[in-house]
PDB file of N, CA and C in Angstrom:
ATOM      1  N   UNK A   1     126.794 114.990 102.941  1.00  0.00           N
ATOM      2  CA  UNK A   1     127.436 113.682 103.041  1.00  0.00           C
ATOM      3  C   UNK A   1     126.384 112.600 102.970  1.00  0.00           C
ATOM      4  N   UNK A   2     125.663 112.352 102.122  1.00  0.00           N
ATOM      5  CA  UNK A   2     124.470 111.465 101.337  1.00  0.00           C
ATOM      6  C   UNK A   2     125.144 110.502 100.681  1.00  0.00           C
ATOM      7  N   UNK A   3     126.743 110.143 100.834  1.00  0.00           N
ATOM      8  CA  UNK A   3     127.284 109.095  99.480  1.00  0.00           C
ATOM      9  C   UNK A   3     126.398 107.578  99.921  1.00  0.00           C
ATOM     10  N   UNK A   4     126.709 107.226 100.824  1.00  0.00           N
ATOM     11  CA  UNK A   4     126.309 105.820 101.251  1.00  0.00           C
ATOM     12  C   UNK A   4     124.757 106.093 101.089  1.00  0.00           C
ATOM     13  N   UNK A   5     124.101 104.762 100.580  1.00  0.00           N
ATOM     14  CA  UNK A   5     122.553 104.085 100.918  1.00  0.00           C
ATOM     15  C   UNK A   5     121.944 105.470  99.784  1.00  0.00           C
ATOM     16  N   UNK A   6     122.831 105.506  98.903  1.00  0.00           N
ATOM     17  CA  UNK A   6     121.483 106.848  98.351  1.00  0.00           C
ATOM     18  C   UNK A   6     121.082 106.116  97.313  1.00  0.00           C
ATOM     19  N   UNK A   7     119.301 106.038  97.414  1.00  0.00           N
ATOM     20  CA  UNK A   7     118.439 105.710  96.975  1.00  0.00           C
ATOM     21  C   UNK A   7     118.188 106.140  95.562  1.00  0.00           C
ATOM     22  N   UNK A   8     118.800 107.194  94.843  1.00  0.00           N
ATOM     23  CA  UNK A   8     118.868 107.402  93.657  1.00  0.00           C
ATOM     24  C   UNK A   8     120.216 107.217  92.942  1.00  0.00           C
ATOM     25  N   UNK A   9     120.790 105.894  92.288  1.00  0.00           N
ATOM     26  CA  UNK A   9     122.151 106.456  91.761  1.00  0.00           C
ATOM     27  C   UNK A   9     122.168 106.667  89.978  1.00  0.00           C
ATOM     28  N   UNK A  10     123.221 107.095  89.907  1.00  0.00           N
ATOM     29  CA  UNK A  10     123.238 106.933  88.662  1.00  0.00           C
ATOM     30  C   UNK A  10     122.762 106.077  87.468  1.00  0.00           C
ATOM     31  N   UNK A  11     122.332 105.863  86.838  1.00  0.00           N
ATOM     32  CA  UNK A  11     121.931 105.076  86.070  1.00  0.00           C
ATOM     33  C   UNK A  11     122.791 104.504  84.822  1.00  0.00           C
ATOM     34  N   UNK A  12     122.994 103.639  84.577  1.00  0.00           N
ATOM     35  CA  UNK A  12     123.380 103.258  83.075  1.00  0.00           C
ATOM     36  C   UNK A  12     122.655 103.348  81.900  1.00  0.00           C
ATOM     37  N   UNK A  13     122.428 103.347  80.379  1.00  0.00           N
ATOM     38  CA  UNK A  13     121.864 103.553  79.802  1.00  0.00           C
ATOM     39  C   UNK A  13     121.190 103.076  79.385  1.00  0.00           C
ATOM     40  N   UNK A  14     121.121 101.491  79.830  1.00  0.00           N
ATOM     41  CA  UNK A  14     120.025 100.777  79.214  1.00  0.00           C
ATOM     42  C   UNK A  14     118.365 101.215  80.359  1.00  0.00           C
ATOM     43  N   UNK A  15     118.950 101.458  81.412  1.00  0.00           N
ATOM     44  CA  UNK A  15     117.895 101.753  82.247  1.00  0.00           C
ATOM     45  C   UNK A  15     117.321 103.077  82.541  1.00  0.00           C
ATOM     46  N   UNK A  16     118.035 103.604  81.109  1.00  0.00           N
ATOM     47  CA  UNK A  16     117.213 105.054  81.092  1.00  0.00           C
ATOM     48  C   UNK A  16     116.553 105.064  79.467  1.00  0.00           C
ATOM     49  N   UNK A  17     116.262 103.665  78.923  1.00  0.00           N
ATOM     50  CA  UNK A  17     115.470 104.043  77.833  1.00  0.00           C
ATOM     51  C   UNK A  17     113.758 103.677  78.186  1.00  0.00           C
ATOM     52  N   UNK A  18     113.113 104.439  77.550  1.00  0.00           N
ATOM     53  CA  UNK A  18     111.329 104.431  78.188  1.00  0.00           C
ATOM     54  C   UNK A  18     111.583 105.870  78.601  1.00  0.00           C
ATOM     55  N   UNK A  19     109.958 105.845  79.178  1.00  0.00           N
ATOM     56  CA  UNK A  19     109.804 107.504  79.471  1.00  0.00           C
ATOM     57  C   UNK A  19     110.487 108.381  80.506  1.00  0.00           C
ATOM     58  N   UNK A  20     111.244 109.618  80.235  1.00  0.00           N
ATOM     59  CA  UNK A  20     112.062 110.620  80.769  1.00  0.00           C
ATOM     60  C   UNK A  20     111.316 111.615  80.957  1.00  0.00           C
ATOM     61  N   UNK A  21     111.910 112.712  81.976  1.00  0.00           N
ATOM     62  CA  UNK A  21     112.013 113.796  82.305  1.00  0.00           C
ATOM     63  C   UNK A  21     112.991 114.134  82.223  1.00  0.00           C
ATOM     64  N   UNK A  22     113.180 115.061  82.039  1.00  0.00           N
ATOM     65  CA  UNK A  22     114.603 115.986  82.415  1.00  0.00           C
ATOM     66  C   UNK A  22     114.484 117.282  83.039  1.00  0.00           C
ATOM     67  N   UNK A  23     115.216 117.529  84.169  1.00  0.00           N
ATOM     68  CA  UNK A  23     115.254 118.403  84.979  1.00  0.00           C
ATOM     69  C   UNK A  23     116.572 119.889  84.385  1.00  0.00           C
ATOM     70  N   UNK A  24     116.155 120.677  84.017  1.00  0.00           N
ATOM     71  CA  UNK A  24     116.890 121.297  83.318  1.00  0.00           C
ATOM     72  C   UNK A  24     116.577 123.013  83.478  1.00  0.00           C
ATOM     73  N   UNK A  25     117.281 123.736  83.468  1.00  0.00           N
ATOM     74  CA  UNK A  25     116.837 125.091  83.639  1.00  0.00           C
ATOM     75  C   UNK A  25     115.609 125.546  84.382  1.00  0.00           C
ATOM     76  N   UNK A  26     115.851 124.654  85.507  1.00  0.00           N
ATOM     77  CA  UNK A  26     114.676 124.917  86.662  1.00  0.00           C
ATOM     78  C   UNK A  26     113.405 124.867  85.895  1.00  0.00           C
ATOM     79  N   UNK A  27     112.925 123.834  85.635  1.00  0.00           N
ATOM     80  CA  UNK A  27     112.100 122.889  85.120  1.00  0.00           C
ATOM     81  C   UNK A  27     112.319 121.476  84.723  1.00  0.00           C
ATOM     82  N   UNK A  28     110.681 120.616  84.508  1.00  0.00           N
ATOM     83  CA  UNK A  28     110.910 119.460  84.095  1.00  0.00           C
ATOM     84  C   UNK A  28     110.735 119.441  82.519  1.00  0.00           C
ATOM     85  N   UNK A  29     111.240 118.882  82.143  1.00  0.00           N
ATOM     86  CA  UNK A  29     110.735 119.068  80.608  1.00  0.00           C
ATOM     87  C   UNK A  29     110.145 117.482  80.209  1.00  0.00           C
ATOM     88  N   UNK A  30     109.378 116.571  79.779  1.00  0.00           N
ATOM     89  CA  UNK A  30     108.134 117.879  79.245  1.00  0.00           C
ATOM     90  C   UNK A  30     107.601 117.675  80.834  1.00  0.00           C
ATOM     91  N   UNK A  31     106.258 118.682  80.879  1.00  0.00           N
ATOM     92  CA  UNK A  31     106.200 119.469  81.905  1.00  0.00           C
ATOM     93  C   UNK A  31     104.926 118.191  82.156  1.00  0.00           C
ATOM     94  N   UNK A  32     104.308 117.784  81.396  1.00  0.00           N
ATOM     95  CA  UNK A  32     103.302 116.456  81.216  1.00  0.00           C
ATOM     96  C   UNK A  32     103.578 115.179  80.535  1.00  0.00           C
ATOM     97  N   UNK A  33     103.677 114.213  80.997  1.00  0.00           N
ATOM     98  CA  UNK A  33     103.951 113.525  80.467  1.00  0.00           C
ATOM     99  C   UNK A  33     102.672 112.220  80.341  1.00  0.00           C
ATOM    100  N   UNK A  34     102.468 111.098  79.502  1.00  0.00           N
ATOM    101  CA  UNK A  34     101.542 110.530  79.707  1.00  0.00           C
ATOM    102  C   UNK A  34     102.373 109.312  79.201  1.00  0.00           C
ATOM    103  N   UNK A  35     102.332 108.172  80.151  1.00  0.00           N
ATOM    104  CA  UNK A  35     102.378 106.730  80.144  1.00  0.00           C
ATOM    105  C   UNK A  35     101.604 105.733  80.438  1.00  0.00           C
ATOM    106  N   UNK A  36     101.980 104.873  80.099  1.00  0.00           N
ATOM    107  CA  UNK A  36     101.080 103.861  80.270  1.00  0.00           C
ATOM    108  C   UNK A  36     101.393 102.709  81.760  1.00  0.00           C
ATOM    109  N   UNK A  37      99.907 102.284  81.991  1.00  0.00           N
ATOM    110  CA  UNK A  37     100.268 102.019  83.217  1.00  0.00           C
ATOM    111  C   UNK A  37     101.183 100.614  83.297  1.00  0.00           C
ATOM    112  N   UNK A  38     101.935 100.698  84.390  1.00  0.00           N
ATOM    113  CA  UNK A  38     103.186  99.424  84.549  1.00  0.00           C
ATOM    114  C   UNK A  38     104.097  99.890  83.954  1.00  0.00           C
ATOM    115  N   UNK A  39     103.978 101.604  83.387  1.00  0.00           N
ATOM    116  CA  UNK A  39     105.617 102.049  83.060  1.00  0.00           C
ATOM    117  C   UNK A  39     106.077 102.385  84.280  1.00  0.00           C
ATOM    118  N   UNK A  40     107.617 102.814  83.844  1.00  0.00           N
ATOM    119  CA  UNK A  40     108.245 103.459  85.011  1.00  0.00           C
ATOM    120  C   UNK A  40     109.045 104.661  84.127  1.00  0.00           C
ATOM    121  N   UNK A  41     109.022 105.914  84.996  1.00  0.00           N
ATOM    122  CA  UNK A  41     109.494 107.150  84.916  1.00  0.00           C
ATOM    123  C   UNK A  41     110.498 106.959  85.352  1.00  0.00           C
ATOM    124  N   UNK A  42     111.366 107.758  84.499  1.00  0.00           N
ATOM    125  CA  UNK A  42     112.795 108.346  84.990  1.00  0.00           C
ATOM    126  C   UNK A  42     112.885 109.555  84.888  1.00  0.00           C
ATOM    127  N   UNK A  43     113.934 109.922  85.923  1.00  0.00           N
ATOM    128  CA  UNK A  43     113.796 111.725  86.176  1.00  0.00           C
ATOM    129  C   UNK A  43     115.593 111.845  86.138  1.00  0.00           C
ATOM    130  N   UNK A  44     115.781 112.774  85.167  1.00  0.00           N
ATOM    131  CA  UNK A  44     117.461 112.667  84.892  1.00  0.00           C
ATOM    132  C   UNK A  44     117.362 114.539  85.117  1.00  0.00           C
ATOM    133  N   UNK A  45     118.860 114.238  85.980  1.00  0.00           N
ATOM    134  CA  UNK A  45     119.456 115.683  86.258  1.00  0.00           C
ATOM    135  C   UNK A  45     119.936 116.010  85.672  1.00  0.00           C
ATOM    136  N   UNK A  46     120.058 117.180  84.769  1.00  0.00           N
ATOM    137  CA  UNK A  46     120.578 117.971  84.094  1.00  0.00           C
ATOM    138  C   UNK A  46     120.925 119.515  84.168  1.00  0.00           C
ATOM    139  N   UNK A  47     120.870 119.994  85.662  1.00  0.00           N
ATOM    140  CA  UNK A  47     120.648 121.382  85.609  1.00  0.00           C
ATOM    141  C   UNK A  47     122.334 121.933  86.397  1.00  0.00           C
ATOM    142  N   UNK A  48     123.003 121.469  85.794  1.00  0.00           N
ATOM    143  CA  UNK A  48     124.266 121.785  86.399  1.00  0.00           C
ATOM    144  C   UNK A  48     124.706 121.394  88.231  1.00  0.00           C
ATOM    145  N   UNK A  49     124.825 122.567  89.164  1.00  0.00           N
ATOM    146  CA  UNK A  49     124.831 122.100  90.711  1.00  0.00           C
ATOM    147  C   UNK A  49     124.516 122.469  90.942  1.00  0.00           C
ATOM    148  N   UNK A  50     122.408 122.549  90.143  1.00  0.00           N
ATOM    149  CA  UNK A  50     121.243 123.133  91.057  1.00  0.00           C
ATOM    150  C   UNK A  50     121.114 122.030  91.867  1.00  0.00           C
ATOM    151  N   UNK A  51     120.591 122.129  93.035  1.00  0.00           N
ATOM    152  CA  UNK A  51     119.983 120.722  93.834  1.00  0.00           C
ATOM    153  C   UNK A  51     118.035 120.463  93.379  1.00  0.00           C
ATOM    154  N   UNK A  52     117.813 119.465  93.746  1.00  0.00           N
ATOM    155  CA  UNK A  52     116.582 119.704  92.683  1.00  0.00           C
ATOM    156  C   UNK A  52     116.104 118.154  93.657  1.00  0.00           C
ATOM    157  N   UNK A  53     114.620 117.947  94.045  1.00  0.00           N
ATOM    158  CA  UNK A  53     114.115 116.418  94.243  1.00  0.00           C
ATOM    159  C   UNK A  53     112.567 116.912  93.429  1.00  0.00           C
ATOM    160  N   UNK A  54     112.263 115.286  93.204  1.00  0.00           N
ATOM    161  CA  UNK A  54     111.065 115.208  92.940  1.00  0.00           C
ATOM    162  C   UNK A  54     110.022 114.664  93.798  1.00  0.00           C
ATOM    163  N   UNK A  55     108.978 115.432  93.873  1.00  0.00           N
ATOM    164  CA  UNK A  55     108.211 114.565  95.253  1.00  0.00           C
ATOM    165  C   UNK A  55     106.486 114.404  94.890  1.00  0.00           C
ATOM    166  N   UNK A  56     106.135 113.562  94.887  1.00  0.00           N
ATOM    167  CA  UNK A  56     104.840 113.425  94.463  1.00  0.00           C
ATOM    168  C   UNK A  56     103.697 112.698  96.073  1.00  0.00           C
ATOM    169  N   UNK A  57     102.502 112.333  95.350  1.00  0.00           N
ATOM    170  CA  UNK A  57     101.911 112.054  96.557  1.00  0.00           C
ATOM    171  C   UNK A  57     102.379 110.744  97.144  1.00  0.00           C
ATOM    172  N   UNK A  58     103.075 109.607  96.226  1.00  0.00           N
ATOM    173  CA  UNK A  58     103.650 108.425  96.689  1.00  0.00           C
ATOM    174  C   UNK A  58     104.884 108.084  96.427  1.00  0.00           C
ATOM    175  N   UNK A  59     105.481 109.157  95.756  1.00  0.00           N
ATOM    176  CA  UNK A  59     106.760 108.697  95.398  1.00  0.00           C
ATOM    177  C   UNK A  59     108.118 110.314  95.613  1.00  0.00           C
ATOM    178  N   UNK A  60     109.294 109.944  96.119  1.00  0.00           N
ATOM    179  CA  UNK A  60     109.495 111.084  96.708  1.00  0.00           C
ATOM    180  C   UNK A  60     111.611 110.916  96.356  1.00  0.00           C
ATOM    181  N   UNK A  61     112.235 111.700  95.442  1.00  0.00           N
ATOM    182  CA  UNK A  61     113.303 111.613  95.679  1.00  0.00           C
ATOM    183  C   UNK A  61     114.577 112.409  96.597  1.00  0.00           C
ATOM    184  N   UNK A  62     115.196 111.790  96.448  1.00  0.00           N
ATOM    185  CA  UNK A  62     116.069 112.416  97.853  1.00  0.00           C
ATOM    186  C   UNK A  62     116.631 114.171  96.808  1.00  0.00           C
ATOM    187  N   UNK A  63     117.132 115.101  97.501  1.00  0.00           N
ATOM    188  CA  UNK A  63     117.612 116.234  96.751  1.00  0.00           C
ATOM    189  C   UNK A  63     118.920 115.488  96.806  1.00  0.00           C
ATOM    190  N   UNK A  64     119.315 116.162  95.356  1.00  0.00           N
ATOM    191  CA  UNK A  64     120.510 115.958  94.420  1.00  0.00           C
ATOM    192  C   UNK A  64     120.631 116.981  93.506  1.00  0.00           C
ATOM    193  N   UNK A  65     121.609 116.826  92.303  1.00  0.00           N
ATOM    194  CA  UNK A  65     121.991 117.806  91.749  1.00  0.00           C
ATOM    195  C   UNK A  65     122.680 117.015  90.515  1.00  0.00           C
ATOM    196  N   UNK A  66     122.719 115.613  90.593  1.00  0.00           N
ATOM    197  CA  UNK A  66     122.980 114.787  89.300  1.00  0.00           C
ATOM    198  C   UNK A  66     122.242 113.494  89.564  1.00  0.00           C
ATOM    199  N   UNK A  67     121.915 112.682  88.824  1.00  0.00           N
ATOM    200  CA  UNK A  67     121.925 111.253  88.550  1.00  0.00           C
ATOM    201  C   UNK A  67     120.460 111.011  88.602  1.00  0.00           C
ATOM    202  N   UNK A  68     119.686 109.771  88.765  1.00  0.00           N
ATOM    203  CA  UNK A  68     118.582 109.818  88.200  1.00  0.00           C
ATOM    204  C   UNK A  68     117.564 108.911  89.245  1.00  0.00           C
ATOM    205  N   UNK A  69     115.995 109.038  89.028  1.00  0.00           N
ATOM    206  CA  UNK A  69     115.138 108.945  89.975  1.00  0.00           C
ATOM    207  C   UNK A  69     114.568 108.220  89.233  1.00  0.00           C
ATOM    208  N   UNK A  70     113.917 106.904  89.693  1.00  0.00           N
ATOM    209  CA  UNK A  70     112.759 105.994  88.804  1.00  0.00           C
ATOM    210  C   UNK A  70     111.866 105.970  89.422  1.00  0.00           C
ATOM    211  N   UNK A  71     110.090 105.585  89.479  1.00  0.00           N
ATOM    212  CA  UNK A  71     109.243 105.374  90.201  1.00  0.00           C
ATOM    213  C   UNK A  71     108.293 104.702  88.717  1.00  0.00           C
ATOM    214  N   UNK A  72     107.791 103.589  89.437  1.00  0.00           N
ATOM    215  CA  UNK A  72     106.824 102.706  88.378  1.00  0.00           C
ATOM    216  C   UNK A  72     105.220 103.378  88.679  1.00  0.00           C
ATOM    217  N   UNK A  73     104.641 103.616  87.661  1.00  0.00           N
ATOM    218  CA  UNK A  73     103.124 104.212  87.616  1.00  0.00           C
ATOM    219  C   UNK A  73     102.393 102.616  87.439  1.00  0.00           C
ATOM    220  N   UNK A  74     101.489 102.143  88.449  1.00  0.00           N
ATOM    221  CA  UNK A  74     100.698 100.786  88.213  1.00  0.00           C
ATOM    222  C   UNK A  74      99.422 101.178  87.778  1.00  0.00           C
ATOM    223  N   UNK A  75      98.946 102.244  88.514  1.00  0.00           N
ATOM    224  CA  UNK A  75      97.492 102.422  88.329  1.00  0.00           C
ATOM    225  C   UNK A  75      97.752 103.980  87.686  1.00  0.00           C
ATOM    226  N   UNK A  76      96.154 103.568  86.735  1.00  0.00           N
ATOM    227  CA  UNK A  76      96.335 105.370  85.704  1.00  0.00           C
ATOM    228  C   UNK A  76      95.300 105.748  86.872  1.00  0.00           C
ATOM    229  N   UNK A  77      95.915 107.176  86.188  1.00  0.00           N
ATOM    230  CA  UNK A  77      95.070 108.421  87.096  1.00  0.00           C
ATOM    231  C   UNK A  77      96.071 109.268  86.535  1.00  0.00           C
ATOM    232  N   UNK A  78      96.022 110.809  87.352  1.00  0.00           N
ATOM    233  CA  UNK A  78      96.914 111.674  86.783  1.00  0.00           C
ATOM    234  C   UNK A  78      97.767 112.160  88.376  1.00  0.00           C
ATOM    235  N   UNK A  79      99.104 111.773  88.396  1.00  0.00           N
ATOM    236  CA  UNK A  79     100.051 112.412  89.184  1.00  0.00           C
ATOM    237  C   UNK A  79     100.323 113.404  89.412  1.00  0.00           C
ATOM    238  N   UNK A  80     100.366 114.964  89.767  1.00  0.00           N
ATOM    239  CA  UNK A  80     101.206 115.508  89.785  1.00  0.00           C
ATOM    240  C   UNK A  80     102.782 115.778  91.131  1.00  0.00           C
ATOM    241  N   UNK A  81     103.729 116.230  91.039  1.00  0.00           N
ATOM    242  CA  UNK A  81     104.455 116.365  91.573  1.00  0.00           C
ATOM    243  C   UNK A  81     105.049 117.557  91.489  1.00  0.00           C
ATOM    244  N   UNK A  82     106.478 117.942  91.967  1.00  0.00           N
ATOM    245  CA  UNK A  82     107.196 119.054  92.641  1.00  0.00           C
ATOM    246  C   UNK A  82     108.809 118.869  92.827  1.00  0.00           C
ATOM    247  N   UNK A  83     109.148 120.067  92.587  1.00  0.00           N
ATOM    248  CA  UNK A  83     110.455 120.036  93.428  1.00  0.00           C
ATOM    249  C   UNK A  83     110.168 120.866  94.945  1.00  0.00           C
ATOM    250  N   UNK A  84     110.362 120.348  96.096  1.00  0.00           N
ATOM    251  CA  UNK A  84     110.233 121.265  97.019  1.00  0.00           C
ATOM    252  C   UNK A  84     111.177 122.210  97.146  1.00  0.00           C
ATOM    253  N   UNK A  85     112.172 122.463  96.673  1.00  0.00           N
ATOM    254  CA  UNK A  85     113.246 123.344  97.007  1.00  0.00           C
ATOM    255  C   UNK A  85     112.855 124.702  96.061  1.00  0.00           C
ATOM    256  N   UNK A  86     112.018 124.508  94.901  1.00  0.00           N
ATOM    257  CA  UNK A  86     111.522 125.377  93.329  1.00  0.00           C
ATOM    258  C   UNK A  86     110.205 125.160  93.220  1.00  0.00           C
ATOM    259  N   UNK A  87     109.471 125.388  94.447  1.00  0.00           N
ATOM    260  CA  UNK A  87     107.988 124.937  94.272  1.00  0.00           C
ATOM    261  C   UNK A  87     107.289 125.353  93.085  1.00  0.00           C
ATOM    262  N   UNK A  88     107.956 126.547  92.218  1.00  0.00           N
ATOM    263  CA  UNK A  88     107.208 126.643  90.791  1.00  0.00           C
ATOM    264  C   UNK A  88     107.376 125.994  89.915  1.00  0.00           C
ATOM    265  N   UNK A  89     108.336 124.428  90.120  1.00  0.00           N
ATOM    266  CA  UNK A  89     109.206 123.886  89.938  1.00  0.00           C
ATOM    267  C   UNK A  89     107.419 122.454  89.443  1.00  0.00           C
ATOM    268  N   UNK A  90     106.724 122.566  88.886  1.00  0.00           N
ATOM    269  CA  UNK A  90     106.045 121.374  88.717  1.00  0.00           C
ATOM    270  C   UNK A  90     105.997 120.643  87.725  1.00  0.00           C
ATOM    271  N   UNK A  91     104.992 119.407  87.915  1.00  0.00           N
ATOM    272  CA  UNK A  91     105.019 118.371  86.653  1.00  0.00           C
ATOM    273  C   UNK A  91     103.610 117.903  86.541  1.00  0.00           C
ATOM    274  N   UNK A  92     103.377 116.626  85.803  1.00  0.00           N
ATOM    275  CA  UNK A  92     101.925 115.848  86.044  1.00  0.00           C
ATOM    276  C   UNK A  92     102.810 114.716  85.006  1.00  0.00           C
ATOM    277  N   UNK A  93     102.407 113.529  85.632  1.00  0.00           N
ATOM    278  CA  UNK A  93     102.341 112.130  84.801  1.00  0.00           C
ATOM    279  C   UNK A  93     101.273 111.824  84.465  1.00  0.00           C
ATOM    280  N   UNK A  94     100.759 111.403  83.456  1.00  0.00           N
ATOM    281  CA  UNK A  94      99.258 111.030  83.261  1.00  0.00           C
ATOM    282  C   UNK A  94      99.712 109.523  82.783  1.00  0.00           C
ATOM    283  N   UNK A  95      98.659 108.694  83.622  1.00  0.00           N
ATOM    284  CA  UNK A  95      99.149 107.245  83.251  1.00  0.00           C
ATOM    285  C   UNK A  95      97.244 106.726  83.017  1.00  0.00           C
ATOM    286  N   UNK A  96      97.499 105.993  81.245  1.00  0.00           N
ATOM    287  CA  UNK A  96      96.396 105.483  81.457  1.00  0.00           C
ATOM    288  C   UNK A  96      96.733 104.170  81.143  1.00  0.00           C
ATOM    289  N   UNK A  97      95.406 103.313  80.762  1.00  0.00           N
ATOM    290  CA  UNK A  97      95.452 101.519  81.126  1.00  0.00           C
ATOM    291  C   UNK A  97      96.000 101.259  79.719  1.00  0.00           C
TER     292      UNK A  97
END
């Protein structure tokens, strides 16, 4: 019972164009991604009613099983992150200037 105050909702489509993930057959696809810095990532569910979050060292989404996660990269370096629920479950953002 997560309906109220959830921090990830659905998205419309204009705010899912720029760089994606997709969470899909218990993985992210692509598994690396590289942006540039002052983008923002989106993380779209696609894996049916797996539950699935993404959690990195500063940025962390709630578990779900649809709809979509944004987090803005300011500074490059290289991210990686996780699903904690599929810890084989990983990624890396690479953001440079």
């Amino acid at each position: 019972a997560c309906g109220e105050g959830e921090a990830s909702p659905e998205t419309t489509g204009a705010a899912t164009n720029g760089p994606t993930v997709v969470i899909s057959e218990l993985a992210f696809e692509p598994e690396t991604l590289t942006v540039e810095a002052g983008d923002t990532v989106t993380w779209r569910w696609d894996d049916g009613a797996i539950d699935h979050d993404v959690v990195g060292d500063d940025f962390r989404s709630e578990v779900m099983s649809e709809g979509t996660f944004r987090h803005r990269f300011d500074q490059p370096g290289s991210y990686e992150y996780l699903c904690t629920l599929h810890p084989n479950m990983t990624g890396m953002i690479e953001v440079t200037e």
